[in-house]
C-alpha atoms as a PDB file:
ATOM      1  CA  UNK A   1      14.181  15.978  25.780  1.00  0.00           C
ATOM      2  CA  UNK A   2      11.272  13.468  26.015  1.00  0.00           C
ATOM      3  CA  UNK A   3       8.874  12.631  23.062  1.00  0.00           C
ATOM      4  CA  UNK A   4       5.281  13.499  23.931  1.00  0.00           C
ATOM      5  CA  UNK A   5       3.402   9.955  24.220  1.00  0.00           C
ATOM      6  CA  UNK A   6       1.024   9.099  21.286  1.00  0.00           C
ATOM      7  CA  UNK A   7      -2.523   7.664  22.566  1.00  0.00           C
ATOM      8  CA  UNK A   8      -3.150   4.078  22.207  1.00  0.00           C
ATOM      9  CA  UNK A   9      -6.055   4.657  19.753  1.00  0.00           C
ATOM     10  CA  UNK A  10      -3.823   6.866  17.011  1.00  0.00           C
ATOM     11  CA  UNK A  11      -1.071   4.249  17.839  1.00  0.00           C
ATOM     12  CA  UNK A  12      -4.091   1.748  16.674  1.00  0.00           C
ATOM     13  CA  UNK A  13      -5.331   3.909  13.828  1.00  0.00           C
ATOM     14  CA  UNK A  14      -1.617   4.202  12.406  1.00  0.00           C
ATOM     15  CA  UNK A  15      -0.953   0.292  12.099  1.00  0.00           C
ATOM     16  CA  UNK A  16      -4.469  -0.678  11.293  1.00  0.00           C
ATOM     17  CA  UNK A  17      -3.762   2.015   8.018  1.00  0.00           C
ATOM     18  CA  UNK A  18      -0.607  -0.095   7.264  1.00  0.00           C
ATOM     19  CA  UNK A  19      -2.529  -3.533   7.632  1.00  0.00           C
ATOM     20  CA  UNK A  20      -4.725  -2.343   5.184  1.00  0.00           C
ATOM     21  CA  UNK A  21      -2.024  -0.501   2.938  1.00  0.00           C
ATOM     22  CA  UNK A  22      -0.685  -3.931   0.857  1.00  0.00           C
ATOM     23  CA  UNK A  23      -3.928  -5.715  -0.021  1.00  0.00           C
ATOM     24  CA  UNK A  24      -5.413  -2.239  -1.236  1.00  0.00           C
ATOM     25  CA  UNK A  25      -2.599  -1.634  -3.507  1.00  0.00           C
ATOM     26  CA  UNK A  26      -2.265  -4.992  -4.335  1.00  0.00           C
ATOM     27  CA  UNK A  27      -6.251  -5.631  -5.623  1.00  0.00           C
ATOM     28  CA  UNK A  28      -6.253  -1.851  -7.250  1.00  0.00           C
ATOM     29  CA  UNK A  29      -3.078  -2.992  -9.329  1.00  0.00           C
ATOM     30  CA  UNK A  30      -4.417  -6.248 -10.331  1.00  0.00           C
ATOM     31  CA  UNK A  31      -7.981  -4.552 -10.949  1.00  0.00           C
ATOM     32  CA  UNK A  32      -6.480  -2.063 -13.082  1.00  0.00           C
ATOM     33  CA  UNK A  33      -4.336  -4.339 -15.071  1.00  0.00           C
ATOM     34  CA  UNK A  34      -7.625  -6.567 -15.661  1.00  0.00           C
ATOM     35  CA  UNK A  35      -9.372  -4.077 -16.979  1.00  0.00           C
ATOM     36  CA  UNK A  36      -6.936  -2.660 -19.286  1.00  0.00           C
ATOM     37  CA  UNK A  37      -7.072  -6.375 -20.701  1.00  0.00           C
ATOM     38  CA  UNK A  38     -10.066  -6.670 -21.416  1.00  0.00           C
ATOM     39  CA  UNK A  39     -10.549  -3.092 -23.175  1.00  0.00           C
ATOM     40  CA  UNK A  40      -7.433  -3.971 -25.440  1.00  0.00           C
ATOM     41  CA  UNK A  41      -7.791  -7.869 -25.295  1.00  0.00           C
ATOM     42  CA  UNK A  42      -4.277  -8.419 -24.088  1.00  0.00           C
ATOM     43  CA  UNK A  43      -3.159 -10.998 -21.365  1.00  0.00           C
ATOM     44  CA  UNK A  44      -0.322  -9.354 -19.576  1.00  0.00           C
ATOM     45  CA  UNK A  45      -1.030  -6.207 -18.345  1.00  0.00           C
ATOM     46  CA  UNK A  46      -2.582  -7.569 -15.062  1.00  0.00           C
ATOM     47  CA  UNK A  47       0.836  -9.170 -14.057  1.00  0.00           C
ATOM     48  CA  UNK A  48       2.337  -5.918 -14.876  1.00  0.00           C
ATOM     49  CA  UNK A  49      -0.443  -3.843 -12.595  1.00  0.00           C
ATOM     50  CA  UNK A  50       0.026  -6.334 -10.382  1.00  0.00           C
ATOM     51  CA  UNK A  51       3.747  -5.996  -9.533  1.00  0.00           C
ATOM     52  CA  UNK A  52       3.629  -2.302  -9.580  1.00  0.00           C
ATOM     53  CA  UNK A  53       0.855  -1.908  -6.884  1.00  0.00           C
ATOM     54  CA  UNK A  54       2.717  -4.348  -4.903  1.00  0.00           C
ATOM     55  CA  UNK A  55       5.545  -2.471  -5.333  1.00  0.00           C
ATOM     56  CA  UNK A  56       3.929   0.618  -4.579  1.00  0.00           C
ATOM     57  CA  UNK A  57       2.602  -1.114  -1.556  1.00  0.00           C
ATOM     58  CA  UNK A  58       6.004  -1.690  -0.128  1.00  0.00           C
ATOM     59  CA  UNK A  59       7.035   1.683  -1.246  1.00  0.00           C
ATOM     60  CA  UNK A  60       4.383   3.299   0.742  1.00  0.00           C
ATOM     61  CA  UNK A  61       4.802   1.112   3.993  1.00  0.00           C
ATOM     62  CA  UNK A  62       8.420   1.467   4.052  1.00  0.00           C
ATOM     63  CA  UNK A  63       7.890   5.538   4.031  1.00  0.00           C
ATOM     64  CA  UNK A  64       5.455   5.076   6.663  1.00  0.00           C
ATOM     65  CA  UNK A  65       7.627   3.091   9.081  1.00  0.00           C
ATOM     66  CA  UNK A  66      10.194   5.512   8.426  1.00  0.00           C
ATOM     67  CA  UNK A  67       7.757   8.260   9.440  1.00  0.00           C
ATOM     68  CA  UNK A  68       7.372   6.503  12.427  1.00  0.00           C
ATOM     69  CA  UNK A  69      11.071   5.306  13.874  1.00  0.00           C
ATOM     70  CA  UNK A  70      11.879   9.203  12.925  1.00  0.00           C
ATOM     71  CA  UNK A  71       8.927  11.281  15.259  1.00  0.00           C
END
């Protein structure tokens, strides 16, 4: 049986979303962490925000092109 053919413009939406995906997660980590710095004067928790939405970047574009190899 043959897959129905997505349009070019969902196609578009779909990879534009993952372009944009990493350096969200990434800047919203980092932000986070620099905040909670500043409210409890440490000067580590922005590395630690920092990996996590990076990892949570990956995370989420990994399920994503999984999502798409599968339909």
């Amino acid at each position: 049986m043959k897959k129905p053919q997505r349009s070019a413009w969902l196609q578009l939406g779909r990879y534009t979303q993952l372009a944009m995906l990493m350096p969200a997660c990434v800047v919203s980590g980092y932000a986070i962490g620099y905040y909670l710095d500043k409210a409890f004067g440490t000067h580590y928790l922005y590395l630690v925000f920092l990996l996590l939405g990076i990892a949570a970047g990956f995370i989420e574009m990994i399920r994503e092109v999984q999502k798409d190899s599968v339909d």
